[in-house]
Protein backbone atom coordinates (compact mmCIF):
# COMPACT_ATOMS: atom_id res chain seq x y z
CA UNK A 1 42.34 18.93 31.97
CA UNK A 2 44.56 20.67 29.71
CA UNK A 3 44.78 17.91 27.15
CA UNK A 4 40.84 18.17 27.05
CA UNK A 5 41.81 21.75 25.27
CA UNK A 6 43.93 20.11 22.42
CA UNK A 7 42.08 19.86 19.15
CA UNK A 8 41.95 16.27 17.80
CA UNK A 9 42.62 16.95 14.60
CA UNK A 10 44.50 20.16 14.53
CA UNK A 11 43.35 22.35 11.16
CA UNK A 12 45.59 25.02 9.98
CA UNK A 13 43.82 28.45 8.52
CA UNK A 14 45.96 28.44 5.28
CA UNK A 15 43.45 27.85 2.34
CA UNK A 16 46.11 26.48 -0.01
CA UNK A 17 45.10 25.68 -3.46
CA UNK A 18 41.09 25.57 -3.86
CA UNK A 19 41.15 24.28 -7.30
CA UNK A 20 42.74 21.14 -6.60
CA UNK A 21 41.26 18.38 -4.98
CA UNK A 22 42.05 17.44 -1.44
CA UNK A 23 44.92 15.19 -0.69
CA UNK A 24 44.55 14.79 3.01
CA UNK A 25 41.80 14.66 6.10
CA UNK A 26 43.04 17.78 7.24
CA UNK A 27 42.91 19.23 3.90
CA UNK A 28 39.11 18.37 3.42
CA UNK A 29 38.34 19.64 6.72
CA UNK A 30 39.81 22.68 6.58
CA UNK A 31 37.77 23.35 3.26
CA UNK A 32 34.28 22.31 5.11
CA UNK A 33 35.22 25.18 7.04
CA UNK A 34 35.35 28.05 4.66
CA UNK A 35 32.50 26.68 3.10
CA UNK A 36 30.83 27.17 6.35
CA UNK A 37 31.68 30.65 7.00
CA UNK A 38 30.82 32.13 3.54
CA UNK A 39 26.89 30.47 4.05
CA UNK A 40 24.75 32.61 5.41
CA UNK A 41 22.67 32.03 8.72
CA UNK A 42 19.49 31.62 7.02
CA UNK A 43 19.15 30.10 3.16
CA UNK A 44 15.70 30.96 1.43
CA UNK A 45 15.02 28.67 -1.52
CA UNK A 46 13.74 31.09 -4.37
CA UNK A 47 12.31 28.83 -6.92
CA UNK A 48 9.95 29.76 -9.54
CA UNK A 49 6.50 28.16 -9.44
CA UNK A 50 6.35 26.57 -12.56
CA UNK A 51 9.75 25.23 -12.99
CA UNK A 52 9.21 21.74 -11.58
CA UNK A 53 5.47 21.73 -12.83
CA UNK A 54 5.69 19.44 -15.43
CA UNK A 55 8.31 17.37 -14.14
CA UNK A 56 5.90 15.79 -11.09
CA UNK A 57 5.15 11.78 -10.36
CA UNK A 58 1.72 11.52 -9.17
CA UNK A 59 2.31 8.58 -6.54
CA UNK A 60 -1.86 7.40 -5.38
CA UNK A 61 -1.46 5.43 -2.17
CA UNK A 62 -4.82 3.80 -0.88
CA UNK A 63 -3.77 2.75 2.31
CA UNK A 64 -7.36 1.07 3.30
CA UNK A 65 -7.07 -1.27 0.60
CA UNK A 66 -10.47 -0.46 -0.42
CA UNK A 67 -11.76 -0.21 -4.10
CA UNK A 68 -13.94 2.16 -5.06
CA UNK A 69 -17.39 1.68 -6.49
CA UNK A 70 -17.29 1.81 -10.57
CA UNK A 71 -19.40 4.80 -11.50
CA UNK A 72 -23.20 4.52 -10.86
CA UNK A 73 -22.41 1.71 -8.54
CA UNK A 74 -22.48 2.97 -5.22
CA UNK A 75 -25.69 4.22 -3.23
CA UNK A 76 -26.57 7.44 -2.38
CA UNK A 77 -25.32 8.58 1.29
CA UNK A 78 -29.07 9.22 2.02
CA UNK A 79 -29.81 5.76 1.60
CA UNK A 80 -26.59 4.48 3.56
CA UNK A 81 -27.43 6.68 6.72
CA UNK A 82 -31.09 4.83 6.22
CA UNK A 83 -29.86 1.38 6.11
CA UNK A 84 -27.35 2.12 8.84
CA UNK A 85 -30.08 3.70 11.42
CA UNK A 86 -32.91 0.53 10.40
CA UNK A 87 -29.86 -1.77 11.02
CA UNK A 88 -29.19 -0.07 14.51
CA UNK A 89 -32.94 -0.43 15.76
CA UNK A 90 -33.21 -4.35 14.48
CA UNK A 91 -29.87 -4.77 16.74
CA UNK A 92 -31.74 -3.42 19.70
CA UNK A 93 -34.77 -5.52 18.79
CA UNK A 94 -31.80 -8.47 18.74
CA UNK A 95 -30.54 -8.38 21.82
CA UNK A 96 -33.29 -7.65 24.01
CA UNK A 97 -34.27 -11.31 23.07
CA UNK A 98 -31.08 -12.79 23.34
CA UNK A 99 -30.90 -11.41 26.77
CA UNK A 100 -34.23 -13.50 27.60
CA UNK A 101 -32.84 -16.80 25.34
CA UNK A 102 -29.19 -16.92 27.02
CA UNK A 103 -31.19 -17.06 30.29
CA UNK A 104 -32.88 -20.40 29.28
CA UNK A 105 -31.51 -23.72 28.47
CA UNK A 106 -34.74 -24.52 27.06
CA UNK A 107 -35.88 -25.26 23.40
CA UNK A 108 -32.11 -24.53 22.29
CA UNK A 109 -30.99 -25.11 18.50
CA UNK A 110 -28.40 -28.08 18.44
CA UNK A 111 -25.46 -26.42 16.29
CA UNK A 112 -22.25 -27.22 15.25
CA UNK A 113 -19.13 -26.70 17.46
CA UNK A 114 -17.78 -23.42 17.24
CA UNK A 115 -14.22 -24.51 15.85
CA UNK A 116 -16.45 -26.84 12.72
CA UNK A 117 -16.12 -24.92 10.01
CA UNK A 118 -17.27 -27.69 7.88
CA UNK A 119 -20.04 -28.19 9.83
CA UNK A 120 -20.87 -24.61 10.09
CA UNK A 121 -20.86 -24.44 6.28
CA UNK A 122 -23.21 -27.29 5.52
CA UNK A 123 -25.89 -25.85 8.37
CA UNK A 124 -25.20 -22.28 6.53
CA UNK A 125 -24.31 -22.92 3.08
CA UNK A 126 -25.62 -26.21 2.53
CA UNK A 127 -23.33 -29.79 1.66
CA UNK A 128 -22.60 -28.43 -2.11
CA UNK A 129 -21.16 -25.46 -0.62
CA UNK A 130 -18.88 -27.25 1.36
CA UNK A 131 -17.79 -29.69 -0.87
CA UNK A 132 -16.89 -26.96 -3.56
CA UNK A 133 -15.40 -24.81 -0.86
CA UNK A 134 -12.57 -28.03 0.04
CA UNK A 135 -12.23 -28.35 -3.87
CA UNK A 136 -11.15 -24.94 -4.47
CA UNK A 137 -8.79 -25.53 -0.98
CA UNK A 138 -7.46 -28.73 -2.60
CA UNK A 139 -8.83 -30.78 0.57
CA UNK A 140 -10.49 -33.84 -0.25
CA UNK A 141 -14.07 -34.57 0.95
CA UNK A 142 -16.64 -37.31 1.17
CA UNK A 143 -19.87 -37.43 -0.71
CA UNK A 144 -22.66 -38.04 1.00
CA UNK A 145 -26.25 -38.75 -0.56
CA UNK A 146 -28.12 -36.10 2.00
CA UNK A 147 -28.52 -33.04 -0.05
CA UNK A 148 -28.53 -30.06 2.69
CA UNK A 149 -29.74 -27.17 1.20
CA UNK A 150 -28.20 -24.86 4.09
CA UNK A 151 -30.97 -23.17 6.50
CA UNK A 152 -31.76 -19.18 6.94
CA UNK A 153 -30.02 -17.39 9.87
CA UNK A 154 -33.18 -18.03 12.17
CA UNK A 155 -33.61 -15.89 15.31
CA UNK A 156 -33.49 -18.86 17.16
CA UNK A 157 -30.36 -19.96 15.89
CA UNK A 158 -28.38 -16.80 16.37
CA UNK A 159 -30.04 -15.77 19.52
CA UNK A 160 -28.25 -19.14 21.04
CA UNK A 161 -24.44 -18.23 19.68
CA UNK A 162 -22.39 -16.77 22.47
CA UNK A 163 -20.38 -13.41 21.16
CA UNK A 164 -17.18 -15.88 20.58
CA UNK A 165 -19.30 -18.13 18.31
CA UNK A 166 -20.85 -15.05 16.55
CA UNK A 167 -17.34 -13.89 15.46
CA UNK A 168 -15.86 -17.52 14.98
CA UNK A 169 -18.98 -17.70 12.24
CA UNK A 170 -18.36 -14.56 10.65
CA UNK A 171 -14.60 -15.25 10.18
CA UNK A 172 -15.70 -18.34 8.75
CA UNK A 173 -18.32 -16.37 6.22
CA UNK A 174 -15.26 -13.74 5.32
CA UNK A 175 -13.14 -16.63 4.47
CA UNK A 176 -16.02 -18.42 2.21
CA UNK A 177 -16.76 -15.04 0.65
CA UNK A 178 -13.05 -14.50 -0.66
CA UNK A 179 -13.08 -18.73 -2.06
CA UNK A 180 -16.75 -18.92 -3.37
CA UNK A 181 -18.42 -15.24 -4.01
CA UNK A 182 -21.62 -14.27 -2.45
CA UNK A 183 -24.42 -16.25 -2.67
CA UNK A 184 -27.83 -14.86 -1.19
CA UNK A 185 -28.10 -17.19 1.37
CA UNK A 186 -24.83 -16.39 2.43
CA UNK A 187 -25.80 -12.05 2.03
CA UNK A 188 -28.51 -12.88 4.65
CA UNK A 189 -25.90 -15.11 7.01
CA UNK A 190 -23.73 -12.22 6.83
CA UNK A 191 -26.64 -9.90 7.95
CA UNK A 192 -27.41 -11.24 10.81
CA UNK A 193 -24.21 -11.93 12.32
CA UNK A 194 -23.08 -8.49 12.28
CA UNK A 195 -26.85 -7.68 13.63
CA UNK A 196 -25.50 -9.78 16.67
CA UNK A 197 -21.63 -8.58 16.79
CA UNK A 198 -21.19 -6.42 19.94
CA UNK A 199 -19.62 -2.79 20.09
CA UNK A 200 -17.35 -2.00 20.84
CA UNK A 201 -15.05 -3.97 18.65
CA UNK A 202 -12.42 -5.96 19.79
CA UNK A 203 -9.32 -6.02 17.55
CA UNK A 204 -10.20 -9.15 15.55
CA UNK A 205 -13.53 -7.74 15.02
CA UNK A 206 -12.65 -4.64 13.98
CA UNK A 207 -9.85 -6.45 11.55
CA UNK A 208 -12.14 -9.06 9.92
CA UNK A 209 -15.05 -5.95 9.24
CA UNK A 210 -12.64 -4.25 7.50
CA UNK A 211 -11.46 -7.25 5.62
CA UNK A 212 -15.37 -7.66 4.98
CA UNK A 213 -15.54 -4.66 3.15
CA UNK A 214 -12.44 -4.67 1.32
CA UNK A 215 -13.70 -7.89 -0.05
CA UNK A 216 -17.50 -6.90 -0.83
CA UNK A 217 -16.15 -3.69 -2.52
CA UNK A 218 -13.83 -5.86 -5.30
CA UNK A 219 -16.64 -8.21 -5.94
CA UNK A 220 -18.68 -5.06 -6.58
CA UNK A 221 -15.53 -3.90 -8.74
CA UNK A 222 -15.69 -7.17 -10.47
CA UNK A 223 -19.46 -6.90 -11.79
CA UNK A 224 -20.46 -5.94 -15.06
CA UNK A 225 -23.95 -4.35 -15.01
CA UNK A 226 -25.68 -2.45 -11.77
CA UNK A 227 -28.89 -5.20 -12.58
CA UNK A 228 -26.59 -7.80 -10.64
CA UNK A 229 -28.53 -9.63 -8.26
CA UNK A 230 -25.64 -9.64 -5.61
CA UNK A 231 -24.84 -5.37 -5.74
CA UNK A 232 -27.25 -4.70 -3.12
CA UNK A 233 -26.28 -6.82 -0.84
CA UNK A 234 -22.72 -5.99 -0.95
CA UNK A 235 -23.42 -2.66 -0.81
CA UNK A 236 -25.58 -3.09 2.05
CA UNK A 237 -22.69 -4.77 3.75
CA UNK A 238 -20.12 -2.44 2.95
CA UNK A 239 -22.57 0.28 4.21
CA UNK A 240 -22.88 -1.56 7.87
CA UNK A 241 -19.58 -1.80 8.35
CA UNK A 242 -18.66 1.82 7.28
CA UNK A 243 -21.47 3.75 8.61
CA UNK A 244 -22.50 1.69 11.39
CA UNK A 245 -19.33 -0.07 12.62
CA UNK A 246 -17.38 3.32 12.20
CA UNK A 247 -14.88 2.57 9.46
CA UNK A 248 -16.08 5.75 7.54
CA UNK A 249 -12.60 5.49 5.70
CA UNK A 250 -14.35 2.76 3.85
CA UNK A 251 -17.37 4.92 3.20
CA UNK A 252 -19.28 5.25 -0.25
CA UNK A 253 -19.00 9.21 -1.06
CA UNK A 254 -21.16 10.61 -3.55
């Protein structure tokens, strides 16, 4: 026990010479010490205010990843709130008759399999779609003579996609979105799958809105006049997913 009581590096009290640099452990330590003992308990920092003024690095960190609208481009919150509350009654509208249609094998649209996206993008998109879409992906593809235009989101056809399907599709339409732009058949694809994605969100979900959003606000970024055919849509979009979906981070402010 008494060897517990020995110090383990013994430190004498003489201060020796303080303008010379230490030469030893010991040495050093015993200089930590005085230091020690002449600070005071408490240190207040008295700095004027204006001292370090000019001398300041504005550091902007959006962590949302989200661009904001160019000026004049974003809608009022009055008409986001609008959208967002017409949006929220056609969803109830929705899946009342969904409820009745996944009930009944009857009359029910032959679609591609979930996992097609080729398939998925003729039936939305159309076969010129999806040939430019494996061009830009450096896949090759085979012509075909049938020119399929791509068909609206029908109420019959997304009535009869199971909630896996409905978010297989959309991740499908995010990906399309970031390779070919928005095209208006694809705004209206867009619409009506989030009219049929359930809340709450699961974790994909909630990922891929965001990544929605993020994407619809730098094509808005990217336009050049506010007469562009496609700024409504995406600001319709980014509205839904904001005000309706919750990710108000991602809201339009003005």
């Amino acid at each position: 026990m008494d060897n517990l009581m020995i110090q383990l590096l013994p430190v004498s009290k003489d201060s020796g010479d303080l303008s010379q640099p230490p030469t030893s452990a010991e040495e050093y330590l015993r200089r930590v010490r005085l230091e020690a003992q002449a600070c005071p308990d408490i240190a207040v920092a008295n700095l004027e205010p204006g001292l370090l003024t000019n001398k300041q690095t504005n550091v902007v960190s959006n962590l949302s990843g989200f661009i904001p609208a160019p000026r004049g481009f974003s809608p009022s919150v009055q008409w986001q709130l609008k959208e967002a509350s017409n949006f929220a009654v056609l969803r109830q509208k929705i899946n009342q008759e969904r409820e009745k249609l996944l009930n009944t094998t009857e009359n029910q649209p032959a679609l591609p399999q979930p996992n097609d996206e080729s398939g998925w993008c003729k039936l939305c998109l159309g076969n010129k779609a999806e040939q430019l879409l494996k061009a830009k992906r450096g896949v090759s593809s085979t012509t075909t003579d049938t020119d399929m235009q791509g068909v609206l989101p029908l109420f019959s056809i997304v009535a009869a996609m199971k909630q896996s399907t409905v978010i297989k599709i959309l991740e499908f339409h995010i990906g399309w979105l970031q390779t070919l732009g928005l095209g208006p058949k694809q705004g209206q694809w867009l619409y009506a799958l989030l009219a049929c994605l359930q809340k709450p969100l699961d974790p994909d979900a909630h990922s891929m809105l965001r990544t929605l959003a993020r994407q619809c606000a730098a094509l808005r970024a990217s336009l050049e006049t506010i007469d562009d055919d496609r700024l409504p849509a995406l600001n319709l979009l980014i509205t839904l997913v904001a005000r309706y979906f919750d990710q108000t981070d991602l809201a339009d402010d003005r």
